[in-house]
PDB file of N, CA and C in Angstrom:
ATOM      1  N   UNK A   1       0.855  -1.179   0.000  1.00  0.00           N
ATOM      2  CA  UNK A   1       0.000   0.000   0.000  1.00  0.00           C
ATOM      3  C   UNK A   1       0.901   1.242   0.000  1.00  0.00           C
ATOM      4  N   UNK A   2       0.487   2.259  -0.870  1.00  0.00           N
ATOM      5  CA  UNK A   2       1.163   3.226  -0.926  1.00  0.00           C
ATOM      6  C   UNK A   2       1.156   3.576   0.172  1.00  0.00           C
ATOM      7  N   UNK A   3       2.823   4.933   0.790  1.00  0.00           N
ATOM      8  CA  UNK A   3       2.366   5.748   2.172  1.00  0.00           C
ATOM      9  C   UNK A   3       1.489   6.377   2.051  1.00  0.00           C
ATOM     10  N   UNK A   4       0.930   7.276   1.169  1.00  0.00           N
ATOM     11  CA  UNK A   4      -0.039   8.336   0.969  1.00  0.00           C
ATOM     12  C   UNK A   4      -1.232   7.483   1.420  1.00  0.00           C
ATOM     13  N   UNK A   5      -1.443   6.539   1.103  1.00  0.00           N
ATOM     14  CA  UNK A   5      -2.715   5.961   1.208  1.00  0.00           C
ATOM     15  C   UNK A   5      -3.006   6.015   2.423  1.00  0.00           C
ATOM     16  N   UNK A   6      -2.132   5.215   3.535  1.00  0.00           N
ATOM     17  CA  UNK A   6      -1.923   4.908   4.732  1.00  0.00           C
ATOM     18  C   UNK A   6      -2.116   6.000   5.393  1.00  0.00           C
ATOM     19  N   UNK A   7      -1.305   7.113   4.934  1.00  0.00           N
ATOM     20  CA  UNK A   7      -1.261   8.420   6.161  1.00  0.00           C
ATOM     21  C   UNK A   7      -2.812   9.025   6.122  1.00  0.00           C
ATOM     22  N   UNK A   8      -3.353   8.921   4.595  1.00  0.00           N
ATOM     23  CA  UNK A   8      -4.927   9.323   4.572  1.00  0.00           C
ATOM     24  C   UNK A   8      -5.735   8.654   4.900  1.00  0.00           C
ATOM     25  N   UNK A   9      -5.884   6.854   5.255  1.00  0.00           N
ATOM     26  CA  UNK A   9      -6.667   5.948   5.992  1.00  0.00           C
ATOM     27  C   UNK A   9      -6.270   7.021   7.752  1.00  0.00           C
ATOM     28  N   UNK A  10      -5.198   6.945   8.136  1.00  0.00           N
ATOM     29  CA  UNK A  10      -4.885   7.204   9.404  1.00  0.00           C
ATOM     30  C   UNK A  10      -5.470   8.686  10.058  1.00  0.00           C
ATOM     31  N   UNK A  11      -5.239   9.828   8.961  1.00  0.00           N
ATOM     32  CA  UNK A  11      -6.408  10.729   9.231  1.00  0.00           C
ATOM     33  C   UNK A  11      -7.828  10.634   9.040  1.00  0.00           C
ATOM     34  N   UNK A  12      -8.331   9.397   8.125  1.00  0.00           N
ATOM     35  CA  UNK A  12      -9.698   9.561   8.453  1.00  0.00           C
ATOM     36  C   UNK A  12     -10.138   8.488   9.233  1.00  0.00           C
ATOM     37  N   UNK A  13      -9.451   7.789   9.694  1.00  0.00           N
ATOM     38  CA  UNK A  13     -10.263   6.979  10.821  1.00  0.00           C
ATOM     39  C   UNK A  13      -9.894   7.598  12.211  1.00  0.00           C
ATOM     40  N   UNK A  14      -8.870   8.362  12.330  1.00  0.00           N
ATOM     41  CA  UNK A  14      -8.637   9.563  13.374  1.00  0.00           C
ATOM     42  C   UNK A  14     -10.059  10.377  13.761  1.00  0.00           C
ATOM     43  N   UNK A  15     -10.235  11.117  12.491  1.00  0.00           N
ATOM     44  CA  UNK A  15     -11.670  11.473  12.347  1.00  0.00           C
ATOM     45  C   UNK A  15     -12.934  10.856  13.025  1.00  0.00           C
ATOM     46  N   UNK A  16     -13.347  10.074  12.215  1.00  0.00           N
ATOM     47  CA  UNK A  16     -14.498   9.248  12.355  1.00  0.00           C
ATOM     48  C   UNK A  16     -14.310   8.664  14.063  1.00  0.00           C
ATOM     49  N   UNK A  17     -13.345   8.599  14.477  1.00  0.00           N
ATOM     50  CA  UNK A  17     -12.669   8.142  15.978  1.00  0.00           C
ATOM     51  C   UNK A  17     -13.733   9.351  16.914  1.00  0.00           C
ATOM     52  N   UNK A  18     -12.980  10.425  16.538  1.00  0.00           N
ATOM     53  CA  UNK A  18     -13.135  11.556  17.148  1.00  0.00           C
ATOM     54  C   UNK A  18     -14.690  12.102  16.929  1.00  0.00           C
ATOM     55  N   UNK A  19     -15.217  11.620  16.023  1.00  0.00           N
ATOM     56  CA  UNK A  19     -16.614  12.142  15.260  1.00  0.00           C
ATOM     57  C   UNK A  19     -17.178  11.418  16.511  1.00  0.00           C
ATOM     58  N   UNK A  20     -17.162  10.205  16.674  1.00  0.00           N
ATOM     59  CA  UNK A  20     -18.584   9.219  17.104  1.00  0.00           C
ATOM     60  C   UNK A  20     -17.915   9.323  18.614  1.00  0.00           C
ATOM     61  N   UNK A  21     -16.424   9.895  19.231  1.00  0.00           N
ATOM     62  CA  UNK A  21     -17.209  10.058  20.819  1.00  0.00           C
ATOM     63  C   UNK A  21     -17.797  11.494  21.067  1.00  0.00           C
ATOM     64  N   UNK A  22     -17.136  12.729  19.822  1.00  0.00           N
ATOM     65  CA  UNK A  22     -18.143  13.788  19.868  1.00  0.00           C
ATOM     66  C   UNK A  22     -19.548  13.356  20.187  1.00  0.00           C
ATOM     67  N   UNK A  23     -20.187  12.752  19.112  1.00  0.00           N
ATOM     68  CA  UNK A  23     -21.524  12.389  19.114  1.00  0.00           C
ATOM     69  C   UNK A  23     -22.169  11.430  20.848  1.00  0.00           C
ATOM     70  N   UNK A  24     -21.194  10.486  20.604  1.00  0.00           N
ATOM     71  CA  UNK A  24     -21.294   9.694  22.102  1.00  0.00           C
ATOM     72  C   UNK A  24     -21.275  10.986  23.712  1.00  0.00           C
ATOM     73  N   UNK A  25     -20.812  11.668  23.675  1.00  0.00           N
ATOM     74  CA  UNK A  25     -20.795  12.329  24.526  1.00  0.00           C
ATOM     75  C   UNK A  25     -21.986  13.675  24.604  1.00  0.00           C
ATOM     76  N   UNK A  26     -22.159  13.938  23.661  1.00  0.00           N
ATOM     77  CA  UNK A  26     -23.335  14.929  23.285  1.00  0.00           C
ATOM     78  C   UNK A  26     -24.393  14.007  24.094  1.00  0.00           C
ATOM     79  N   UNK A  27     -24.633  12.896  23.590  1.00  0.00           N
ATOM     80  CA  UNK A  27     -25.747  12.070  23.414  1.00  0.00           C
ATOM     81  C   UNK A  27     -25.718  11.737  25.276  1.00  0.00           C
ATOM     82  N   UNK A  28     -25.198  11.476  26.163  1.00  0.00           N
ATOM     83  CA  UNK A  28     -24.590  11.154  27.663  1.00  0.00           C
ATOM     84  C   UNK A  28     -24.919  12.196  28.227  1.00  0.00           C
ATOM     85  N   UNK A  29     -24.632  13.802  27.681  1.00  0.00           N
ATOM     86  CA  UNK A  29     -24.843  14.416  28.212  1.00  0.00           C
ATOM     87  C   UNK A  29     -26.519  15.547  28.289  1.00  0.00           C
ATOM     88  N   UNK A  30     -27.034  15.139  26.933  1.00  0.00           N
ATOM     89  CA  UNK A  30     -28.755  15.030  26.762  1.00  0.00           C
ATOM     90  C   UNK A  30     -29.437  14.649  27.446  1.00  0.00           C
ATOM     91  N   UNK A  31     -28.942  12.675  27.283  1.00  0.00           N
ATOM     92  CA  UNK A  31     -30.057  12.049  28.927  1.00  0.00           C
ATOM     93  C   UNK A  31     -29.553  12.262  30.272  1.00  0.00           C
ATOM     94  N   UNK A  32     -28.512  12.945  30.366  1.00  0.00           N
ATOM     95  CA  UNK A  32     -28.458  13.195  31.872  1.00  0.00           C
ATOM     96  C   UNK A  32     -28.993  14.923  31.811  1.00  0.00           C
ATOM     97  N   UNK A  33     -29.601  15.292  31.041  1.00  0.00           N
ATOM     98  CA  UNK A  33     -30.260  16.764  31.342  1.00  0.00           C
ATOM     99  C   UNK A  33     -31.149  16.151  31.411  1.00  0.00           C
ATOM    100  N   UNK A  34     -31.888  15.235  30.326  1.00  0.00           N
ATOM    101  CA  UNK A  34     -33.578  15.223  30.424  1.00  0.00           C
ATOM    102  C   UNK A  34     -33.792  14.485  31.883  1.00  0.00           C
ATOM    103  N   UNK A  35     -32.858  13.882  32.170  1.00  0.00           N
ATOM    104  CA  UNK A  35     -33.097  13.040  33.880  1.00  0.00           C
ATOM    105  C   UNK A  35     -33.597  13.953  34.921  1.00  0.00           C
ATOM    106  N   UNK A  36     -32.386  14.894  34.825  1.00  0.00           N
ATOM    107  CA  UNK A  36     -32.474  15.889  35.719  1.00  0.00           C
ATOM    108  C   UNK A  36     -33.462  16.674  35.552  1.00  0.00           C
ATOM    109  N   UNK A  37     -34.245  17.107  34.443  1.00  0.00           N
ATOM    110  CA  UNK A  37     -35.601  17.811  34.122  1.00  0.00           C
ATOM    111  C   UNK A  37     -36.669  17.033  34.636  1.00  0.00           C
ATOM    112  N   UNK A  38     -36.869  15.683  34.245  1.00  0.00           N
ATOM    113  CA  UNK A  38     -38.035  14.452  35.095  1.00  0.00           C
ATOM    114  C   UNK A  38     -37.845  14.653  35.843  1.00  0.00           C
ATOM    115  N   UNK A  39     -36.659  14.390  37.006  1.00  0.00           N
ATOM    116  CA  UNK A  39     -36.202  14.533  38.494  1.00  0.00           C
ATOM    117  C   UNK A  39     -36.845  15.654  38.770  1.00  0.00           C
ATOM    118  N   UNK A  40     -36.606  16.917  38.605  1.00  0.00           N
ATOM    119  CA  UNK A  40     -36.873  18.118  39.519  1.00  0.00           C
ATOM    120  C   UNK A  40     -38.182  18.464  39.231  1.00  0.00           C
ATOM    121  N   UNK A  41     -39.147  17.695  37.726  1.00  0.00           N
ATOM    122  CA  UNK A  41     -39.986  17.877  37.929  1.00  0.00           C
ATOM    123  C   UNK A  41     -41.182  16.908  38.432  1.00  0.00           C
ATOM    124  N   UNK A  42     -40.675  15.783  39.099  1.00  0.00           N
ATOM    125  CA  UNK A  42     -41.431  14.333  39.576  1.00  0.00           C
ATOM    126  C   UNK A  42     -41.343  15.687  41.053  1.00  0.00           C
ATOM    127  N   UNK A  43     -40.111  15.752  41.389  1.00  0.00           N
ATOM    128  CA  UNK A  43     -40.174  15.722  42.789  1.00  0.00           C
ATOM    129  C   UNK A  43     -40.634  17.080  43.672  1.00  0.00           C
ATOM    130  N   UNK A  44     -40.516  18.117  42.350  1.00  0.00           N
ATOM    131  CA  UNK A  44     -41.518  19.915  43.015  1.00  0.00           C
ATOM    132  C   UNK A  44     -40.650  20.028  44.082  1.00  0.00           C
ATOM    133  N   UNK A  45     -39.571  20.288  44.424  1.00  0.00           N
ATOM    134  CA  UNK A  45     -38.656  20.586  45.388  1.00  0.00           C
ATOM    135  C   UNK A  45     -39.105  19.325  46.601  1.00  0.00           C
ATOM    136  N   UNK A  46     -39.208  17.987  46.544  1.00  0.00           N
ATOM    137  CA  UNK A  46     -39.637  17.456  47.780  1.00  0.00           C
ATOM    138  C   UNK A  46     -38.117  16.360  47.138  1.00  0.00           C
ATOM    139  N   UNK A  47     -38.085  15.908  48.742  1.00  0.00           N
ATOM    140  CA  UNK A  47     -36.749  14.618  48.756  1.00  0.00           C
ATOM    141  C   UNK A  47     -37.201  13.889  47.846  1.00  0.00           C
ATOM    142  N   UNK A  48     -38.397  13.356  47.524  1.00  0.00           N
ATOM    143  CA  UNK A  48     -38.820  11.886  46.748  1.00  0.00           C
ATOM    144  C   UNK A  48     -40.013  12.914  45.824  1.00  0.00           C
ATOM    145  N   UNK A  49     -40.567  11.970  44.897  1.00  0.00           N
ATOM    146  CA  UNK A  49     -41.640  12.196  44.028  1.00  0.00           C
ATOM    147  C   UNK A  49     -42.566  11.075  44.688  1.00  0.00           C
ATOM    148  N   UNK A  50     -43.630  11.277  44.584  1.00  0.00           N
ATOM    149  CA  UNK A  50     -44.494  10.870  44.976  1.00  0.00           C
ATOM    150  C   UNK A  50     -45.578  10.008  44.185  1.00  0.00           C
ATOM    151  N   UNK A  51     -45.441  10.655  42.592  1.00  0.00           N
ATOM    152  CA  UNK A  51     -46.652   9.425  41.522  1.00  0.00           C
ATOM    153  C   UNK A  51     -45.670   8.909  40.151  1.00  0.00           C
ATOM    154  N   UNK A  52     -44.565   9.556  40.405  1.00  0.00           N
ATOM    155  CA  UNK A  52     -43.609   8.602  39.266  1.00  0.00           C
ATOM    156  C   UNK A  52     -43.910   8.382  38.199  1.00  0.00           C
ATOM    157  N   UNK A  53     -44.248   7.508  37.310  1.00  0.00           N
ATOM    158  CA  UNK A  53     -43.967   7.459  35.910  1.00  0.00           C
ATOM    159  C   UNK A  53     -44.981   7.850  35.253  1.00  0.00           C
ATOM    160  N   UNK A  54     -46.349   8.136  36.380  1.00  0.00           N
ATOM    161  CA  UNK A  54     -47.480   9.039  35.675  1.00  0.00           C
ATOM    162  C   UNK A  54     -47.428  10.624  35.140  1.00  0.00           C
ATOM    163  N   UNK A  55     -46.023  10.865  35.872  1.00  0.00           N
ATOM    164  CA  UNK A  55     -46.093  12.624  35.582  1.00  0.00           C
ATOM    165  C   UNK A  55     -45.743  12.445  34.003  1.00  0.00           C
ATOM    166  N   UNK A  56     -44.579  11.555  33.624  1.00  0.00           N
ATOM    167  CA  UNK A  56     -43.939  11.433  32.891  1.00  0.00           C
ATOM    168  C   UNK A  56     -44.415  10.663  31.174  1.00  0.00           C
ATOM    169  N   UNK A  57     -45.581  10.375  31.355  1.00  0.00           N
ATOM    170  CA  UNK A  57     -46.486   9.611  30.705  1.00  0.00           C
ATOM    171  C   UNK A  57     -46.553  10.565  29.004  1.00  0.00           C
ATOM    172  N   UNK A  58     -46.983  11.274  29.317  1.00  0.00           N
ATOM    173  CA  UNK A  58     -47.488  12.218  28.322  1.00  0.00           C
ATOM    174  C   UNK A  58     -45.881  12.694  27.677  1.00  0.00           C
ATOM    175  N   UNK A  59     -45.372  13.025  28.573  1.00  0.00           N
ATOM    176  CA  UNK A  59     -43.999  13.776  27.552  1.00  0.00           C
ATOM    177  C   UNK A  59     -43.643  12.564  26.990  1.00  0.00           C
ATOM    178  N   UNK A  60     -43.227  10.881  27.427  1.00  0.00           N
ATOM    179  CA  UNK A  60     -42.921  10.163  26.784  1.00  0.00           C
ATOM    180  C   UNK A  60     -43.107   9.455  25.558  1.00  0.00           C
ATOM    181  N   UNK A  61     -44.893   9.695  25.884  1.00  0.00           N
ATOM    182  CA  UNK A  61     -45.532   9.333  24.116  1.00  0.00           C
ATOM    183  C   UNK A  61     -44.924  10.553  23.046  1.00  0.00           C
ATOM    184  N   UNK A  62     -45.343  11.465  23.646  1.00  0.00           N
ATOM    185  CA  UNK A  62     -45.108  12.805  22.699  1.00  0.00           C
ATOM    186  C   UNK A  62     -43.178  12.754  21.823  1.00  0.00           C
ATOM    187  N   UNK A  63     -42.151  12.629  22.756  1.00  0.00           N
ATOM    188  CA  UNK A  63     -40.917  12.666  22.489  1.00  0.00           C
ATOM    189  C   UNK A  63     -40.639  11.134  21.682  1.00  0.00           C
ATOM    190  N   UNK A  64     -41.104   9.786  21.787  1.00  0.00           N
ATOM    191  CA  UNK A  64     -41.357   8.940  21.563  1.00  0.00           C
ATOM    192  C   UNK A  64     -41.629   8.823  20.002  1.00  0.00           C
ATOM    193  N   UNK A  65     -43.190   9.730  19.672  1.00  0.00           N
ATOM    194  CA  UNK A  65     -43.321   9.846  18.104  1.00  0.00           C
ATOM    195  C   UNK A  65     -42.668  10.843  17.520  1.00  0.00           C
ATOM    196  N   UNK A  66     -41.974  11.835  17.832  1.00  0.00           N
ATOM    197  CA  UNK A  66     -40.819  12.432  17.675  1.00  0.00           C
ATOM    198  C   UNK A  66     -39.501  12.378  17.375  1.00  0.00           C
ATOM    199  N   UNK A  67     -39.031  11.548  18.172  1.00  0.00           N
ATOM    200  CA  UNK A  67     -38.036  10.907  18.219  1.00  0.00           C
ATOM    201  C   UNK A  67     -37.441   9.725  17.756  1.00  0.00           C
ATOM    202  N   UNK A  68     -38.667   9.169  17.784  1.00  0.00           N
ATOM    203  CA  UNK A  68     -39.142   7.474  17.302  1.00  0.00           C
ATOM    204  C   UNK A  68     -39.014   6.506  18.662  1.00  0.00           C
ATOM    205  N   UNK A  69     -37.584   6.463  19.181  1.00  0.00           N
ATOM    206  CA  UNK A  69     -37.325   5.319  20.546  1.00  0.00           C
ATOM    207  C   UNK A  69     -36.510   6.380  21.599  1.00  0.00           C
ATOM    208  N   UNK A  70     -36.527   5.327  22.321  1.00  0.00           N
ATOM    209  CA  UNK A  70     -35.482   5.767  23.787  1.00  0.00           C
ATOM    210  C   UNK A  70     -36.198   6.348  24.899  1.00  0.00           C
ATOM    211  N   UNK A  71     -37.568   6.878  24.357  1.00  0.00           N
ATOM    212  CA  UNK A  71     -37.781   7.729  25.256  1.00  0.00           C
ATOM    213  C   UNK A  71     -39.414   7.503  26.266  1.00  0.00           C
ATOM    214  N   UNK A  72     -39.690   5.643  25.807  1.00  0.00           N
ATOM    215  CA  UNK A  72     -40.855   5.181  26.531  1.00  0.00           C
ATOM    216  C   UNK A  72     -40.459   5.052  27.983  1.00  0.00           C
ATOM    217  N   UNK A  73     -41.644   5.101  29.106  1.00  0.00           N
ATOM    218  CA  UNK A  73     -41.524   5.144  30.164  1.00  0.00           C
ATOM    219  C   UNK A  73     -40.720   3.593  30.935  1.00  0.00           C
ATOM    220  N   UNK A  74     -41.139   2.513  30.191  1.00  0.00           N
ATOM    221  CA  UNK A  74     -40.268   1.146  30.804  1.00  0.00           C
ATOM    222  C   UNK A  74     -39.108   1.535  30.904  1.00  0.00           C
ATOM    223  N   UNK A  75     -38.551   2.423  29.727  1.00  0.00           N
ATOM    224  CA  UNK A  75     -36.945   2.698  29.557  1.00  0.00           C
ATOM    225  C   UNK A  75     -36.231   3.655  31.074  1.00  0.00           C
ATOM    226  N   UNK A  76     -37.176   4.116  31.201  1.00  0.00           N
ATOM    227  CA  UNK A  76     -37.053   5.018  32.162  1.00  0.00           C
ATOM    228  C   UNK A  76     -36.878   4.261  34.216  1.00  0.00           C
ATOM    229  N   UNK A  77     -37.304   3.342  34.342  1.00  0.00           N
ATOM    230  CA  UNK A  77     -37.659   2.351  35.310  1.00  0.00           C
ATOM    231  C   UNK A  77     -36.142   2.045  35.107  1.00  0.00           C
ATOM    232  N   UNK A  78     -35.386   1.764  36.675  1.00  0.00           N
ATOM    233  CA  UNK A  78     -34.071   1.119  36.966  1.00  0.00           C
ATOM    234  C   UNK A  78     -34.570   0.180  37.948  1.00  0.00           C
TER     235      UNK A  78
END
Protein backbone atom coordinates (compact mmCIF):
# COMPACT_ATOMS: atom_id res chain seq x y z
CA UNK A 1 0.00 0.00 0.00
CA UNK A 2 1.16 3.23 -0.93
CA UNK A 3 2.37 5.75 2.17
CA UNK A 4 -0.04 8.34 0.97
CA UNK A 5 -2.71 5.96 1.21
CA UNK A 6 -1.92 4.91 4.73
CA UNK A 7 -1.26 8.42 6.16
CA UNK A 8 -4.93 9.32 4.57
CA UNK A 9 -6.67 5.95 5.99
CA UNK A 10 -4.89 7.20 9.40
CA UNK A 11 -6.41 10.73 9.23
CA UNK A 12 -9.70 9.56 8.45
CA UNK A 13 -10.26 6.98 10.82
CA UNK A 14 -8.64 9.56 13.37
CA UNK A 15 -11.67 11.47 12.35
CA UNK A 16 -14.50 9.25 12.35
CA UNK A 17 -12.67 8.14 15.98
CA UNK A 18 -13.13 11.56 17.15
CA UNK A 19 -16.61 12.14 15.26
CA UNK A 20 -18.58 9.22 17.10
CA UNK A 21 -17.21 10.06 20.82
CA UNK A 22 -18.14 13.79 19.87
CA UNK A 23 -21.52 12.39 19.11
CA UNK A 24 -21.29 9.69 22.10
CA UNK A 25 -20.79 12.33 24.53
CA UNK A 26 -23.33 14.93 23.28
CA UNK A 27 -25.75 12.07 23.41
CA UNK A 28 -24.59 11.15 27.66
CA UNK A 29 -24.84 14.42 28.21
CA UNK A 30 -28.76 15.03 26.76
CA UNK A 31 -30.06 12.05 28.93
CA UNK A 32 -28.46 13.19 31.87
CA UNK A 33 -30.26 16.76 31.34
CA UNK A 34 -33.58 15.22 30.42
CA UNK A 35 -33.10 13.04 33.88
CA UNK A 36 -32.47 15.89 35.72
CA UNK A 37 -35.60 17.81 34.12
CA UNK A 38 -38.03 14.45 35.10
CA UNK A 39 -36.20 14.53 38.49
CA UNK A 40 -36.87 18.12 39.52
CA UNK A 41 -39.99 17.88 37.93
CA UNK A 42 -41.43 14.33 39.58
CA UNK A 43 -40.17 15.72 42.79
CA UNK A 44 -41.52 19.91 43.02
CA UNK A 45 -38.66 20.59 45.39
CA UNK A 46 -39.64 17.46 47.78
CA UNK A 47 -36.75 14.62 48.76
CA UNK A 48 -38.82 11.89 46.75
CA UNK A 49 -41.64 12.20 44.03
CA UNK A 50 -44.49 10.87 44.98
CA UNK A 51 -46.65 9.42 41.52
CA UNK A 52 -43.61 8.60 39.27
CA UNK A 53 -43.97 7.46 35.91
CA UNK A 54 -47.48 9.04 35.68
CA UNK A 55 -46.09 12.62 35.58
CA UNK A 56 -43.94 11.43 32.89
CA UNK A 57 -46.49 9.61 30.70
CA UNK A 58 -47.49 12.22 28.32
CA UNK A 59 -44.00 13.78 27.55
CA UNK A 60 -42.92 10.16 26.78
CA UNK A 61 -45.53 9.33 24.12
CA UNK A 62 -45.11 12.80 22.70
CA UNK A 63 -40.92 12.67 22.49
CA UNK A 64 -41.36 8.94 21.56
CA UNK A 65 -43.32 9.85 18.10
CA UNK A 66 -40.82 12.43 17.68
CA UNK A 67 -38.04 10.91 18.22
CA UNK A 68 -39.14 7.47 17.30
CA UNK A 69 -37.33 5.32 20.55
CA UNK A 70 -35.48 5.77 23.79
CA UNK A 71 -37.78 7.73 25.26
CA UNK A 72 -40.85 5.18 26.53
CA UNK A 73 -41.52 5.14 30.16
CA UNK A 74 -40.27 1.15 30.80
CA UNK A 75 -36.95 2.70 29.56
CA UNK A 76 -37.05 5.02 32.16
CA UNK A 77 -37.66 2.35 35.31
CA UNK A 78 -34.07 1.12 36.97
Amino acid sequence: MPKILQRIRTIWDSARGQAARSVNIAHVCANWLIGREIVEEEQAGEERAEHGATLIQSPSEQSTGEYDSGFSVGASKI
